[in-house]
Protein backbone atom coordinates (compact mmCIF):
# COMPACT_ATOMS: atom_id res chain seq x y z
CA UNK A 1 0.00 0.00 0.00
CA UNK A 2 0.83 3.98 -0.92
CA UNK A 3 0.05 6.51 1.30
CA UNK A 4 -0.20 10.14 1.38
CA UNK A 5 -0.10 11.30 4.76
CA UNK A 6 -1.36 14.97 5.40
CA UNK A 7 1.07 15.96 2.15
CA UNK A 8 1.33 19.28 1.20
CA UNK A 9 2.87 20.89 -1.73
CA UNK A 10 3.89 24.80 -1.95
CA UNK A 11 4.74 27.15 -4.56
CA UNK A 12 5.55 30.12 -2.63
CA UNK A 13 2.18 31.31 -0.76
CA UNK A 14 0.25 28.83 -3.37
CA UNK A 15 -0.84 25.71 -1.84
CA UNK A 16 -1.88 22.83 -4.90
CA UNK A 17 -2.01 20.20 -1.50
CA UNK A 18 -3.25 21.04 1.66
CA UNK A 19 -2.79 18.24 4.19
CA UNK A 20 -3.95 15.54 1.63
CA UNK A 21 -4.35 12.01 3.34
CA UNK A 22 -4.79 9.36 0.71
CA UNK A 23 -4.54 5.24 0.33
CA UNK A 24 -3.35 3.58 -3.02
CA UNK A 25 -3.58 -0.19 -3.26
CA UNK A 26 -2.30 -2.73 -5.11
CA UNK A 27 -4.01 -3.91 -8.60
CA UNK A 28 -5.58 -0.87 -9.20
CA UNK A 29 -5.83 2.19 -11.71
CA UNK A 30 -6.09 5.29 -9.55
CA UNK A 31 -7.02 8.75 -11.95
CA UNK A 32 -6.25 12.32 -10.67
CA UNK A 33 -8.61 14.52 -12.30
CA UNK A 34 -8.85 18.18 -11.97
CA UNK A 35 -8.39 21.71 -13.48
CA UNK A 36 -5.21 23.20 -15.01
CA UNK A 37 -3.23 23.82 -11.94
CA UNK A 38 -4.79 22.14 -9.72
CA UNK A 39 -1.98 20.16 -8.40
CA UNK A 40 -2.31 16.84 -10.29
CA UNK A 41 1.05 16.39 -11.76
CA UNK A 42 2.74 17.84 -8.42
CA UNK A 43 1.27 15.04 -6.61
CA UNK A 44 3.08 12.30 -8.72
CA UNK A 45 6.14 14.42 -8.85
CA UNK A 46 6.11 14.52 -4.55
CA UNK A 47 5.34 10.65 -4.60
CA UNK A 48 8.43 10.23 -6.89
CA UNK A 49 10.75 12.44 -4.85
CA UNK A 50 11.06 15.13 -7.70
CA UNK A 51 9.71 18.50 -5.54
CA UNK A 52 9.79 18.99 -1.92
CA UNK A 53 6.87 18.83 0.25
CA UNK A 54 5.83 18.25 3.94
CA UNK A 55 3.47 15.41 5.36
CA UNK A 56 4.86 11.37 4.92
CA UNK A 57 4.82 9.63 1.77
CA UNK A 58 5.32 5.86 2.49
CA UNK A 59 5.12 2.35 0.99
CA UNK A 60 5.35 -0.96 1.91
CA UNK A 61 6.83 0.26 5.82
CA UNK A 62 9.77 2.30 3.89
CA UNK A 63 9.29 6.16 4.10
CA UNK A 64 10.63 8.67 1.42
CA UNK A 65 13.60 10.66 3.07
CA UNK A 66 15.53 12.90 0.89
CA UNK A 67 19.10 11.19 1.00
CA UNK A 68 17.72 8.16 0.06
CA UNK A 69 15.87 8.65 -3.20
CA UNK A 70 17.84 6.19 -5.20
CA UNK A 71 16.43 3.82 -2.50
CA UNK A 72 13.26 4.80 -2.39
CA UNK A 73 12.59 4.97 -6.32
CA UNK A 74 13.90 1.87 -7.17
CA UNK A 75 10.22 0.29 -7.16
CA UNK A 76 9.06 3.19 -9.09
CA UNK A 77 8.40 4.17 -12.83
CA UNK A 78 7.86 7.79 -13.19
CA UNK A 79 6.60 9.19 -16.64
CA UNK A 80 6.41 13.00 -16.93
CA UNK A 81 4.06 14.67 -19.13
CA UNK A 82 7.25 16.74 -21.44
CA UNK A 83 9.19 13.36 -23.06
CA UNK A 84 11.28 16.15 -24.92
CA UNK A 85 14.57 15.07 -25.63
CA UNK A 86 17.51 15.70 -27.76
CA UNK A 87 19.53 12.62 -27.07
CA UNK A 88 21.52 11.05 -29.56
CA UNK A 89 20.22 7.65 -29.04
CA UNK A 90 17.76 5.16 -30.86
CA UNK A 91 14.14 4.27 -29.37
CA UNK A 92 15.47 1.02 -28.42
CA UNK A 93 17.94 2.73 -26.77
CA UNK A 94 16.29 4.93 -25.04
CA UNK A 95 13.91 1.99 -23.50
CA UNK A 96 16.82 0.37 -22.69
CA UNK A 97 17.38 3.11 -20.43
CA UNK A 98 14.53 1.82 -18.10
CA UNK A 99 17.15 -0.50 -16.89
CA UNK A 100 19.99 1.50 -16.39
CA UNK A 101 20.80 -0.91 -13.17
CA UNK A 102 21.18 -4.15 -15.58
CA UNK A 103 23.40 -2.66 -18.33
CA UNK A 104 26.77 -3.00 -18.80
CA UNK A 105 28.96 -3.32 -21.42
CA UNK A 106 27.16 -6.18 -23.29
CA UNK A 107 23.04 -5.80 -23.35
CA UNK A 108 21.89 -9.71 -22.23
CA UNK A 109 19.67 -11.46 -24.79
CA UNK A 110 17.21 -11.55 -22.58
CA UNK A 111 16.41 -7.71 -21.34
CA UNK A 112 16.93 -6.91 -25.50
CA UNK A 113 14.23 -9.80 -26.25
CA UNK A 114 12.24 -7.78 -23.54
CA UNK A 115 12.79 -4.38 -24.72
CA UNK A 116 12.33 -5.50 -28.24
CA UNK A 117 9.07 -7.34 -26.99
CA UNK A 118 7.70 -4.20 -25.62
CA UNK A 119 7.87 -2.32 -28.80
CA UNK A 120 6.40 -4.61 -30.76
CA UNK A 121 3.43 -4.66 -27.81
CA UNK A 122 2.69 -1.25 -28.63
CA UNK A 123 2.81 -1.43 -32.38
CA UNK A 124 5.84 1.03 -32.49
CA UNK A 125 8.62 -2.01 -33.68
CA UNK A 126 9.40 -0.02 -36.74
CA UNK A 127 11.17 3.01 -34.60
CA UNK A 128 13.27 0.91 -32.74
CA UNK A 129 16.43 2.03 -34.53
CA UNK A 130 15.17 5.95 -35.29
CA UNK A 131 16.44 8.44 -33.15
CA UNK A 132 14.37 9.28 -30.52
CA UNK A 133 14.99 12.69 -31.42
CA UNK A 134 12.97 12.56 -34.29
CA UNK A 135 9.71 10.91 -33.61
CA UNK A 136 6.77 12.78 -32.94
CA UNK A 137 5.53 13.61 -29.55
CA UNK A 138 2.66 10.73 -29.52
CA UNK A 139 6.06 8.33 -30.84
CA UNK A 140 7.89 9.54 -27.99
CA UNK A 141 5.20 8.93 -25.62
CA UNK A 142 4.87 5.02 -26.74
CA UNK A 143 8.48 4.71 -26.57
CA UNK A 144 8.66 6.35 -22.81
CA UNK A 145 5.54 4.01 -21.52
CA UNK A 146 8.07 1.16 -23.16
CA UNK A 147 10.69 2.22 -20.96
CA UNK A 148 8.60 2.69 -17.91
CA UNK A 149 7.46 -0.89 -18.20
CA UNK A 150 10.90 -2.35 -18.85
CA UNK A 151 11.69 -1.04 -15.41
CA UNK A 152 9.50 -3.73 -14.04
CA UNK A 153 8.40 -1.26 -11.36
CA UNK A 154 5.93 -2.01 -8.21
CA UNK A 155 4.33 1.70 -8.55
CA UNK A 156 3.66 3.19 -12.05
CA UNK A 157 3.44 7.13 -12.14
CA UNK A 158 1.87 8.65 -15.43
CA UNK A 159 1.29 12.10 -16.21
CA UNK A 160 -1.02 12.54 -19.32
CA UNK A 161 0.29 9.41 -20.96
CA UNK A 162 -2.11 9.68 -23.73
CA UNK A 163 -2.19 13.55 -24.50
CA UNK A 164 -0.22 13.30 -27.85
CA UNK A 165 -1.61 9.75 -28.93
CA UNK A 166 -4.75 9.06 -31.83
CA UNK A 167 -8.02 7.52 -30.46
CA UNK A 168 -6.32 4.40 -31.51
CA UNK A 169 -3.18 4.84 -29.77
CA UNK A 170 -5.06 6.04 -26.89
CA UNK A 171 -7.12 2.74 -26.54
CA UNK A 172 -3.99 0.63 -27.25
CA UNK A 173 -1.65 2.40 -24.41
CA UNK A 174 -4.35 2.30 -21.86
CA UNK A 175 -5.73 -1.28 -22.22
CA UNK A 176 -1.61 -2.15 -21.80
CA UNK A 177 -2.20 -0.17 -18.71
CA UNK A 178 -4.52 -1.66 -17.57
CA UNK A 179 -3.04 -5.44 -18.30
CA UNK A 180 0.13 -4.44 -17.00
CA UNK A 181 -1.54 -3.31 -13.56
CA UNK A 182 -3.97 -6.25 -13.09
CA UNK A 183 -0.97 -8.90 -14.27
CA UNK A 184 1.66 -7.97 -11.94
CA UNK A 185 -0.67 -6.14 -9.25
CA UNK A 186 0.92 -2.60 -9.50
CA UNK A 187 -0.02 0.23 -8.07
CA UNK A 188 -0.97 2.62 -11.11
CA UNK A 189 -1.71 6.65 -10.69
CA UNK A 190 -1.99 8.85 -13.19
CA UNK A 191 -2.86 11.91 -14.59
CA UNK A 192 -5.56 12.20 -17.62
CA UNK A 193 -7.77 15.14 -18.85
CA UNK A 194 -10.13 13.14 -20.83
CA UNK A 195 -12.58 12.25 -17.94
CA UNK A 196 -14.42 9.61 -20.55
CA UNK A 197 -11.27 7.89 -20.70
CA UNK A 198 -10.78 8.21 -17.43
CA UNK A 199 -13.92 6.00 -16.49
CA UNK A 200 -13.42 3.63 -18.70
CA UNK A 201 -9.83 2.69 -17.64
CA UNK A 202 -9.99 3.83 -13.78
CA UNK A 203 -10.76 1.44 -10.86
CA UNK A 204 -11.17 4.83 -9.02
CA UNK A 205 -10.51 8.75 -9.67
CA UNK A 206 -9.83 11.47 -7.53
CA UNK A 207 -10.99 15.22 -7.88
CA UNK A 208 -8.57 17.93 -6.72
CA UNK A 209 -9.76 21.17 -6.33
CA UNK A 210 -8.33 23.79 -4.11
CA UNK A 211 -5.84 21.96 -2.54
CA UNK A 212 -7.77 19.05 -1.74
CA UNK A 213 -9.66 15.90 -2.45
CA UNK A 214 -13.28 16.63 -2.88
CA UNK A 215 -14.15 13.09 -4.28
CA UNK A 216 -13.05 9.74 -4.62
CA UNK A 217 -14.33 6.34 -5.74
CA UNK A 218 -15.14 4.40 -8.34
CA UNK A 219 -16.06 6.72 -11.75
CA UNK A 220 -19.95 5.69 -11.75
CA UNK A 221 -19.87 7.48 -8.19
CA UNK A 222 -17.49 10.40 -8.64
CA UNK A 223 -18.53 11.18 -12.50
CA UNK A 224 -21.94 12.94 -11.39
CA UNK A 225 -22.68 16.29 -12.95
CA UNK A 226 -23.22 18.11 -9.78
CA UNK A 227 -19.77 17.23 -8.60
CA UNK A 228 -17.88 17.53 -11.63
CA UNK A 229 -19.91 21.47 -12.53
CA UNK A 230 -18.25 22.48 -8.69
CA UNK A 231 -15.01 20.96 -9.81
CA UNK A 232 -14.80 22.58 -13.46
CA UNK A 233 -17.28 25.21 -13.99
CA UNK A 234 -19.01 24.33 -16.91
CA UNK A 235 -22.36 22.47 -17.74
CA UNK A 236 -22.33 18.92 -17.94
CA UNK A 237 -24.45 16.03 -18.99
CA UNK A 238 -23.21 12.93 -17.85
CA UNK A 239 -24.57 10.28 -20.56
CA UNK A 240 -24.04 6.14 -19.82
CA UNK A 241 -22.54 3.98 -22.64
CA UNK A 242 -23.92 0.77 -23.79
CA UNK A 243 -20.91 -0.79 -20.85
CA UNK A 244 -22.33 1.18 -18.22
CA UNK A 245 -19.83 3.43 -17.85
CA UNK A 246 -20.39 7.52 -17.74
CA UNK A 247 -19.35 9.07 -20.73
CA UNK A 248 -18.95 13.23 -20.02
CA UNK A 249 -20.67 15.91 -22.45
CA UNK A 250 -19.36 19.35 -21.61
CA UNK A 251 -21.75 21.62 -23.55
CA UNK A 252 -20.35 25.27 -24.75
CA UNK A 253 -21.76 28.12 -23.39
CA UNK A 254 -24.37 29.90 -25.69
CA UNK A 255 -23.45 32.96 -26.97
CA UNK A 256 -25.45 36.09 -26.62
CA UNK A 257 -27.59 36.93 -29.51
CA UNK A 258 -26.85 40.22 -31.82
């Protein structure tokens, strides 16, 4: 088990967390919803030691203390919303990366079958020897989920994992998710805007708003229009799909006649 214990995140006189308390458990897909700036990716960045912060983090009995990162993220597979980079290596090479502890001079057979494997999971085999420089941003963001998986990690952190992907790519990447996480019972938080998405893929979602955690559950309970007009000020109809699973229809405001 994750937990947040009274955390609380500052930017100056700014608060995005204010004394959150919070429980993540294994198995499950856990999705942080919220406004622009509402503290969503600063939450994953605190649980992966990237930005200060006051309250306890902990997991498993270990605490995060700040001389022992290397420790403490060992377990962990952080994937930040920017995947910029100009490094002058291959996609393989760059998911390679994800297991920076297990190279050496010669690659085993068997982490290259894996990497190689991973690519070919998400459709994206044919990159493996372009630079990673020159993919697109939705090509960089397959071959960073690659990496994050290689790293066989215990807690997966992503930040808007899909924003750069297709519908296709979208579906693809979050059903892996979602395998991954049920398959080797991770615990999986992340970041999406897309609150249909969100439903469909989350075993529960949380709703920060000022600081805090004004919902959480599963998405048939959270995803009511009441709770999500509060949370984003706008009018919305909250339709059900043929699954039984809310689908979100923001409507545009009407403008004022001539």
């Amino acid at each position: 088990m994750l937990k947040l214990d009274r955390l609380t995140i500052q930017y100056g006189d700014f608060s995005v967390a204010k004394a959150v308390d919070a429980q993540f458990e294994a198995g499950n897909i856990y999705t942080i919803l919220g406004v622009n700036g509402a503290g969503k990716s600063s939450l994953l960045k605190a649980v992966f030691g990237a930005i200060e912060f006051s309250g306890t983090i902990s997991y498993e009995g270990k605490t995060q203390r700040k001389g022992h990162l290397n420790t403490w993220r060992k377990d962990i597979a952080y994937m930040p919303q920017d995947s910029n980079t100009d490094a002058d290596l291959t996609t393989l090479e760059v998911v390679l990366l994800g297991r920076m502890d297990a190279l050496s001079r010669r690659i085993s057979d068997d982490l290259l079958h894996e990497a190689v494997a991973l690519l070919a999971e998400l459709n994206i085999s044919h990159l493996a020897h372009r630079p990673i420089s020159a993919l697109s941003g939705g090509q960089r963001q397959l071959a960073m989920f690659a990496q994050a998986l290689l790293r066989r990690p215990k807690i997966l952190l992503l930040d808007e994992p899909v924003s750069a992907l297709d519908m296709a790519h979208q579906i693809n990447l979050l059903d892996k998710v979602s395998h991954y996480t049920k398959q080797h019972q991770l615990i999986c938080i992340m970041v999406l805007h897309d609150l249909s998405l969100a439903a469909q893929f989350s075993d529960e979602v949380l709703l920060l708003a000022d600081g805090n955690i004004t919902a959480q559950g599963m998405p048939s309970n959270v995803m009511r229009s009441e709770i999500l007009r509060q949370v984003y000020h706008v009018d919305i109809e909250i339709l059900t799909s043929h699954r039984g699973l809310p689908v979100i229809h923001p409507y545009r405001k009407r403008l004022a006649s001539a």
